[in-house]
C-alpha atoms as a PDB file:
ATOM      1  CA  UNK A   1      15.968   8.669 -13.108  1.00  0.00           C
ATOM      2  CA  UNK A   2      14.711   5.214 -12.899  1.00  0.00           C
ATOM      3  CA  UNK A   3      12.929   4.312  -9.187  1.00  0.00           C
ATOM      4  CA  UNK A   4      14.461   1.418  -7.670  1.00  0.00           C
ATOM      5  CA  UNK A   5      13.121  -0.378  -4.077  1.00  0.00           C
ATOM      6  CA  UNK A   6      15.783  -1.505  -1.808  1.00  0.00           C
ATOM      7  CA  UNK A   7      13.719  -3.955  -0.076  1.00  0.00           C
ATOM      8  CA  UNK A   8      11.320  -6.810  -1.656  1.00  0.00           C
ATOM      9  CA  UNK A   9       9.508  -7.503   1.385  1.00  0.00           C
ATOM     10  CA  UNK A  10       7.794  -3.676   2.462  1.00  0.00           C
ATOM     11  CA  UNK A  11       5.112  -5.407   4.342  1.00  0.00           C
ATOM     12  CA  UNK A  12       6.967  -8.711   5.092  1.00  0.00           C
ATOM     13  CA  UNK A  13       3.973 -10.493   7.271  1.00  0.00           C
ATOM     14  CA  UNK A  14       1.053  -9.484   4.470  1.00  0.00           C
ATOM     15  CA  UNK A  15       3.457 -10.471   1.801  1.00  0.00           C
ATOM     16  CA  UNK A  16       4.686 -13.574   3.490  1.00  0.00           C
ATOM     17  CA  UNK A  17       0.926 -14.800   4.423  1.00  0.00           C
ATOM     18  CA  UNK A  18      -0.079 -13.949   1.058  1.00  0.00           C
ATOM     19  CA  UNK A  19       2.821 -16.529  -0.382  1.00  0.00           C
ATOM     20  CA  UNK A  20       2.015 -18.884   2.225  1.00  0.00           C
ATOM     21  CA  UNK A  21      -1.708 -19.155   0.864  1.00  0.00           C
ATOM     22  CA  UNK A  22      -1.134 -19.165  -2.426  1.00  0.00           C
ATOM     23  CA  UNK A  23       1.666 -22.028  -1.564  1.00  0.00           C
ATOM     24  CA  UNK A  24      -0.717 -23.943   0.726  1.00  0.00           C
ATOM     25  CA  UNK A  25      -3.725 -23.682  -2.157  1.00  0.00           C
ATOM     26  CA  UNK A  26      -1.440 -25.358  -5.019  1.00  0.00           C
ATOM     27  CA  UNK A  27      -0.647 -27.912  -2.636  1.00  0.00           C
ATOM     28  CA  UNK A  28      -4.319 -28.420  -1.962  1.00  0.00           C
ATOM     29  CA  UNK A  29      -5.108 -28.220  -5.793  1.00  0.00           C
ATOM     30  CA  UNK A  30      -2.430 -30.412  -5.850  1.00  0.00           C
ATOM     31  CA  UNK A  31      -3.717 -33.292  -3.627  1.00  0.00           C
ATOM     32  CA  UNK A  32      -7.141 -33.006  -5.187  1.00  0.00           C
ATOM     33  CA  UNK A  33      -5.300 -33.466  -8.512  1.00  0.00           C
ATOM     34  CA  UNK A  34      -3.265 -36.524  -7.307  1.00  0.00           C
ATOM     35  CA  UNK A  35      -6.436 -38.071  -6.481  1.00  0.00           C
ATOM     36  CA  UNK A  36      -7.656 -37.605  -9.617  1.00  0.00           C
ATOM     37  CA  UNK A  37      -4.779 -39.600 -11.059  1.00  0.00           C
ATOM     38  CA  UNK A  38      -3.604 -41.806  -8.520  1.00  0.00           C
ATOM     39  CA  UNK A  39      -6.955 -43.369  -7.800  1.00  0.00           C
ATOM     40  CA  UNK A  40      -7.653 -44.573 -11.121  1.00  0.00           C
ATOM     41  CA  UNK A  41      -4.104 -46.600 -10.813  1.00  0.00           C
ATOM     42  CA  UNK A  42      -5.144 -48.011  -7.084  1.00  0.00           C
ATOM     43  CA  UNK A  43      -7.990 -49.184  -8.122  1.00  0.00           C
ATOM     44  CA  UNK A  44      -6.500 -50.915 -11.377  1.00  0.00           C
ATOM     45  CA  UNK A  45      -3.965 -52.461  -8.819  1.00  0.00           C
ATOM     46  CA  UNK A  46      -6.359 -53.757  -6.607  1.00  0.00           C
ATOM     47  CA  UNK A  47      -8.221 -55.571  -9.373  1.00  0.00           C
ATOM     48  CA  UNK A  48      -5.320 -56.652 -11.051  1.00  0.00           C
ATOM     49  CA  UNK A  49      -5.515 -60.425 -12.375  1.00  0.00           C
ATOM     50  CA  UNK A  50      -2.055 -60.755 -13.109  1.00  0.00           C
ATOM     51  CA  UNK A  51       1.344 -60.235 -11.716  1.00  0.00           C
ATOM     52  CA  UNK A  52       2.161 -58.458 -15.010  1.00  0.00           C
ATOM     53  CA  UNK A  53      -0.974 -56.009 -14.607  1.00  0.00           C
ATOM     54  CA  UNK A  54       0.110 -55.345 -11.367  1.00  0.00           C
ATOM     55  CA  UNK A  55       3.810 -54.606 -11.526  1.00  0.00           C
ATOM     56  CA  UNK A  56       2.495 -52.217 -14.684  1.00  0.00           C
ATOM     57  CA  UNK A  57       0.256 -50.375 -12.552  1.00  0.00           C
ATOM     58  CA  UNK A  58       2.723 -50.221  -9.681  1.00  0.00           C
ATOM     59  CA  UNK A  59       5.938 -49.285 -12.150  1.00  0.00           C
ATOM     60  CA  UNK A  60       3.521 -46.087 -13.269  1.00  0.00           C
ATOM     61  CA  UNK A  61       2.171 -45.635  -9.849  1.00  0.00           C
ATOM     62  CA  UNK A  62       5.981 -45.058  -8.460  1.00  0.00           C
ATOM     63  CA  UNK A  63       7.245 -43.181 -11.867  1.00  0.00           C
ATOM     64  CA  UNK A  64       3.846 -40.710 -10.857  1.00  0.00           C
ATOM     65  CA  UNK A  65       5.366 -40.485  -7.036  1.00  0.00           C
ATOM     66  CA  UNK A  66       8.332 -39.710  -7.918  1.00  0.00           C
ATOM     67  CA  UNK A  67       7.850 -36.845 -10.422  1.00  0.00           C
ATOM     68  CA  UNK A  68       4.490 -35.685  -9.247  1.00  0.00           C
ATOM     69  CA  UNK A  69       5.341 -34.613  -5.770  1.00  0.00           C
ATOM     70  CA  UNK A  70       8.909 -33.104  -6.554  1.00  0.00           C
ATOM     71  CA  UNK A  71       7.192 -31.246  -9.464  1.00  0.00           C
ATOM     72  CA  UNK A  72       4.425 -30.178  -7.115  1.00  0.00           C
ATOM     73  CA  UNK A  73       6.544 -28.960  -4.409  1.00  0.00           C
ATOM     74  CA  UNK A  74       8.661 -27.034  -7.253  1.00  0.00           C
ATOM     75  CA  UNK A  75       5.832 -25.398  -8.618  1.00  0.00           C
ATOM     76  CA  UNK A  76       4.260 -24.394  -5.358  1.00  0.00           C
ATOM     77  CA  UNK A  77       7.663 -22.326  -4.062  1.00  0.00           C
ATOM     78  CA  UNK A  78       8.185 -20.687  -7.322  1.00  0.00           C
ATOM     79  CA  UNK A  79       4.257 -19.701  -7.395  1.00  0.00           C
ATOM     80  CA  UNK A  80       5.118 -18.254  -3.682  1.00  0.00           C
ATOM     81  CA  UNK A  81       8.312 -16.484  -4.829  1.00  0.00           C
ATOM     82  CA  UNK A  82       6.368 -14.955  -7.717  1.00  0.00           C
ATOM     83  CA  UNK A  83       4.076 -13.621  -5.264  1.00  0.00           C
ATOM     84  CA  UNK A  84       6.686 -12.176  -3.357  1.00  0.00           C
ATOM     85  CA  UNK A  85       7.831 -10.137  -6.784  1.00  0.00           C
ATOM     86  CA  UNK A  86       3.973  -9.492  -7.821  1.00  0.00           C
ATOM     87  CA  UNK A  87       3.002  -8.543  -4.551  1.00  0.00           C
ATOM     88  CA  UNK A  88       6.083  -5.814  -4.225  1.00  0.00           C
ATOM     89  CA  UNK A  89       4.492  -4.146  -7.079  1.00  0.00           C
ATOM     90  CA  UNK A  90       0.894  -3.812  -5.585  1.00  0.00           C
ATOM     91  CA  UNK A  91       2.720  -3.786  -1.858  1.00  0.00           C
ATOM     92  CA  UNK A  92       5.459  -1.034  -2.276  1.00  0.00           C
ATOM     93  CA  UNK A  93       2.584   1.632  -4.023  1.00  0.00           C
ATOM     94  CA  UNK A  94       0.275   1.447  -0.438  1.00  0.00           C
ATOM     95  CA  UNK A  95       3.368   1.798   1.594  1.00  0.00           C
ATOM     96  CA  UNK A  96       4.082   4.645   0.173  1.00  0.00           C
ATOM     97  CA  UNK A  97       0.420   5.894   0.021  1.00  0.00           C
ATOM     98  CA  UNK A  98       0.405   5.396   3.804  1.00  0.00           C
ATOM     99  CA  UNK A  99       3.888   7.429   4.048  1.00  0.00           C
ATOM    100  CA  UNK A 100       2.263  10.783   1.916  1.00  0.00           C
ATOM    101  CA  UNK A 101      -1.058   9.782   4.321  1.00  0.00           C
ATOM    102  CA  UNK A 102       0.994  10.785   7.416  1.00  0.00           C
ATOM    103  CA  UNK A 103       2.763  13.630   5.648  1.00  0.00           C
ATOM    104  CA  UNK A 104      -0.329  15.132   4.884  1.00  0.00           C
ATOM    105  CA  UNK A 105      -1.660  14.114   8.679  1.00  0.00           C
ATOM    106  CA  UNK A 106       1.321  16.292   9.852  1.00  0.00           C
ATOM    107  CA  UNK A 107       0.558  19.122   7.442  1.00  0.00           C
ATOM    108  CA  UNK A 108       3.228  18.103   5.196  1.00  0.00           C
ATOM    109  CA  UNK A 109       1.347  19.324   2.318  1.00  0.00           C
ATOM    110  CA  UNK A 110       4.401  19.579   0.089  1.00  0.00           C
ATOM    111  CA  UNK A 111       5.560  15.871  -0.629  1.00  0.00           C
ATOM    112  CA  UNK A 112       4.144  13.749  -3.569  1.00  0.00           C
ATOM    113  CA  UNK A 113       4.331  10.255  -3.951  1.00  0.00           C
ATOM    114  CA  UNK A 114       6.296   9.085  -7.056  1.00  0.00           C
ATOM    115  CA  UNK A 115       5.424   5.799  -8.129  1.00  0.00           C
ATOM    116  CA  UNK A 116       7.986   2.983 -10.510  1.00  0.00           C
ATOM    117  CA  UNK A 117       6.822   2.767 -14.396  1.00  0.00           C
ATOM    118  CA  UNK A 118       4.969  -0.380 -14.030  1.00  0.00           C
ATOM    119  CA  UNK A 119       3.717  -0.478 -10.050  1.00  0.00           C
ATOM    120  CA  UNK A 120      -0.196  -0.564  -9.715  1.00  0.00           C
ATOM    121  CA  UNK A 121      -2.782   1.876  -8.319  1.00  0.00           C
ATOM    122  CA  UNK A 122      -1.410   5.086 -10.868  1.00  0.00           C
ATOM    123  CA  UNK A 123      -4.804   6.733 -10.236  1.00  0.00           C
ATOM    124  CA  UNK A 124      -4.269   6.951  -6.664  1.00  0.00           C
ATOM    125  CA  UNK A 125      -0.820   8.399  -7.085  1.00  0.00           C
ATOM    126  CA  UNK A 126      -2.640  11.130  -9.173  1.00  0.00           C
ATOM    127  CA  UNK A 127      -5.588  11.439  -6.235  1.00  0.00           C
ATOM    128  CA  UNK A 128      -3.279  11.582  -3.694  1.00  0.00           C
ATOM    129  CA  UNK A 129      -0.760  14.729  -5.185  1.00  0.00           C
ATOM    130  CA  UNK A 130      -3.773  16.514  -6.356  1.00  0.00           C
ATOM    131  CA  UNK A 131      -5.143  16.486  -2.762  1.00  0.00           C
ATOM    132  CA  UNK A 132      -1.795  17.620  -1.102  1.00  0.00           C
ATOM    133  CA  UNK A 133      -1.260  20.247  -4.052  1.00  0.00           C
ATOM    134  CA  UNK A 134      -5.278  21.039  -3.070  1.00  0.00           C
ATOM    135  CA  UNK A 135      -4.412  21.469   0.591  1.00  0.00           C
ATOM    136  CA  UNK A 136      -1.107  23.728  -0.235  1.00  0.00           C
ATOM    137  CA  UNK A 137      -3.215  26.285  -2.016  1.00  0.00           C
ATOM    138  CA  UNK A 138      -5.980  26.212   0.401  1.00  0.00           C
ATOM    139  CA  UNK A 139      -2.815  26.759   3.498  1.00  0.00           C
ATOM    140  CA  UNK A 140      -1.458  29.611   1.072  1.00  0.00           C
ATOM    141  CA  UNK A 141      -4.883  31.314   0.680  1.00  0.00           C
ATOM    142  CA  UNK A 142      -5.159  31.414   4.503  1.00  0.00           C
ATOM    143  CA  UNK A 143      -1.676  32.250   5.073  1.00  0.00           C
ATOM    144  CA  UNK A 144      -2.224  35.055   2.854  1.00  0.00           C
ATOM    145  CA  UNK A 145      -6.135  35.832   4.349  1.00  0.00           C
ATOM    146  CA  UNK A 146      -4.488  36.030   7.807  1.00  0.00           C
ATOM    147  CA  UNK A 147      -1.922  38.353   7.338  1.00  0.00           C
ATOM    148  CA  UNK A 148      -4.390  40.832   5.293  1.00  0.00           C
ATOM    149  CA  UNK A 149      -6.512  40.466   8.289  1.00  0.00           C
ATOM    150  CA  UNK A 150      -3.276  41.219  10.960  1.00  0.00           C
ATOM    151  CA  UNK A 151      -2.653  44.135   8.689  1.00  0.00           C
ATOM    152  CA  UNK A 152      -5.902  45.360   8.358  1.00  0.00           C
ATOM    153  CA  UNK A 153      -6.443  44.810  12.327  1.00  0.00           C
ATOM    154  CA  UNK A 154      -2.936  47.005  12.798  1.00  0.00           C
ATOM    155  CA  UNK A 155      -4.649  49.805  10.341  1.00  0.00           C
ATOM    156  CA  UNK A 156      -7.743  49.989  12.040  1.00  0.00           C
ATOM    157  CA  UNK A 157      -5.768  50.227  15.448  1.00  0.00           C
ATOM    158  CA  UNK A 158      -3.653  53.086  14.401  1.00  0.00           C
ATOM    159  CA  UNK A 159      -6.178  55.247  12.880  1.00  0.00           C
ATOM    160  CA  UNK A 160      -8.361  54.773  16.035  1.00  0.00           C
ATOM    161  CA  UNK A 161      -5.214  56.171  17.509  1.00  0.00           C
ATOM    162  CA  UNK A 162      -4.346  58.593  15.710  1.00  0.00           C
ATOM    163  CA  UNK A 163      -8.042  60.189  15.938  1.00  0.00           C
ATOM    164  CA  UNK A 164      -7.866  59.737  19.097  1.00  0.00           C
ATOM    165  CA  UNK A 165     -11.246  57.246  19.363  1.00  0.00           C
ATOM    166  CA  UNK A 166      -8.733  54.526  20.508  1.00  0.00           C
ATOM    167  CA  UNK A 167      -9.677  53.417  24.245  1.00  0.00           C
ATOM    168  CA  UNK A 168      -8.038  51.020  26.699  1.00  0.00           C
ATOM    169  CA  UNK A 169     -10.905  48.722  25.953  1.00  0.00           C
ATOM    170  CA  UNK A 170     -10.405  48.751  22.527  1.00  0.00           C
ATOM    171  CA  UNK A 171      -6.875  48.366  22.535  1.00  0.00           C
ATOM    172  CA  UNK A 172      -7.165  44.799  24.233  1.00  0.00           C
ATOM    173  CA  UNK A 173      -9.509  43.983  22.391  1.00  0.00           C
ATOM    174  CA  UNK A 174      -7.583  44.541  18.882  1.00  0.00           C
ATOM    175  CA  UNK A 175      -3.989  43.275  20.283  1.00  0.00           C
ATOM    176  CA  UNK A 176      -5.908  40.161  21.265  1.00  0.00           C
ATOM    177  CA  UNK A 177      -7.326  39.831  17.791  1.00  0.00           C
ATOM    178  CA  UNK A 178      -3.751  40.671  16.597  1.00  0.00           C
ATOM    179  CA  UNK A 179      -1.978  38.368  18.484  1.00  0.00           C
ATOM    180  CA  UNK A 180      -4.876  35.300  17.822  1.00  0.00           C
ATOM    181  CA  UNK A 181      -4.388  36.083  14.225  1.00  0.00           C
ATOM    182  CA  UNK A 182      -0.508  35.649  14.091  1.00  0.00           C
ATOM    183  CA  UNK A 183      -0.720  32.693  16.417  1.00  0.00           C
ATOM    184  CA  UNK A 184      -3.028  31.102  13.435  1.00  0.00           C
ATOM    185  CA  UNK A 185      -0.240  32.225  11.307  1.00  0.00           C
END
């Protein structure tokens, strides 16, 4: 069954601040760039000679406004809405890292994360399901420690009463071992 997220933004401030700077950096390429070519033209309209020279400059001087800065602005939202999509690929794997974090916190050792076909950080996915399947068995071994220990306890106290070696001491002494042991149970 193919995964599917419901929701683009999973960590809407990180993902919206990351869009935001990678917006705000092609705009700041972007002036840098316009310098570049805009400068060249000022300075050839400054030191024009002619009228001609000058309404050339200025014709390609307003032809650069007026696809430069449309183009710019264009390319800077669609480089901040492709970070929206990239980022829910690197975004949506930690979420759900943090999720089987706090399962395993609350001694969910059962869940796994599951990640989609082409999200990032597959090697943690792997880490992180060993570890809970790690923690299972290690629960299971003292699940199964513990109650050989209750039973052995509940042995030891019978045959001490049956032989009739079984004092008052010694009988609060193994029910409170008894009863410590199934409370860690």
């Amino acid at each position: 069954m193919k995964q599917r997220r419901t929701k683009y933004l999973i960590k809407p401030k990180y993902q919206i601040a990351m869009a935001l700077g990678v917006i705000i950096s092609i705009v700041a390429y972007s002036l840098v760039f316009s310098v570049i070519i805009f400068y060249p033209l000022y300075t050839e309209m400054s030191t024009a000679s002619s009228i001609p020279e000058l309404i050339k400059a200025s014709s390609i001087a307003i032809f650069l406004h007026k696809t430069f800065w449309p183009g710019m602005l264009a390319v800077a939202l669609m480089a901040g809405i492709h970070i929206l999509f990239f980022s829910h690929r690197t975004v949506g794997p930690i979420y759900r890292f943090e999720k089987q974090l706090e399962a395993l916190r609350n001694g969910d050792y059962s869940s796994r994360v599951h990640l989609r076909k082409r999200d990032e950080f597959e090697n943690m996915e792997g880490l992180l399901n060993e570890l809970g399947e790690n923690l299972e068995q290690v629960r299971s071994r003292d699940k199964e420690f513990i109650n050989e220990l209750k039973a052995r306890l509940e042995a030891l106290q019978t045959s001490l009463q049956n032989q009739g070696a079984f004092s008052t001491e010694t009988e609060e002494i193994t029910n409170d071992m008894i009863n410590k042991i199934s409370n860690r149970g």
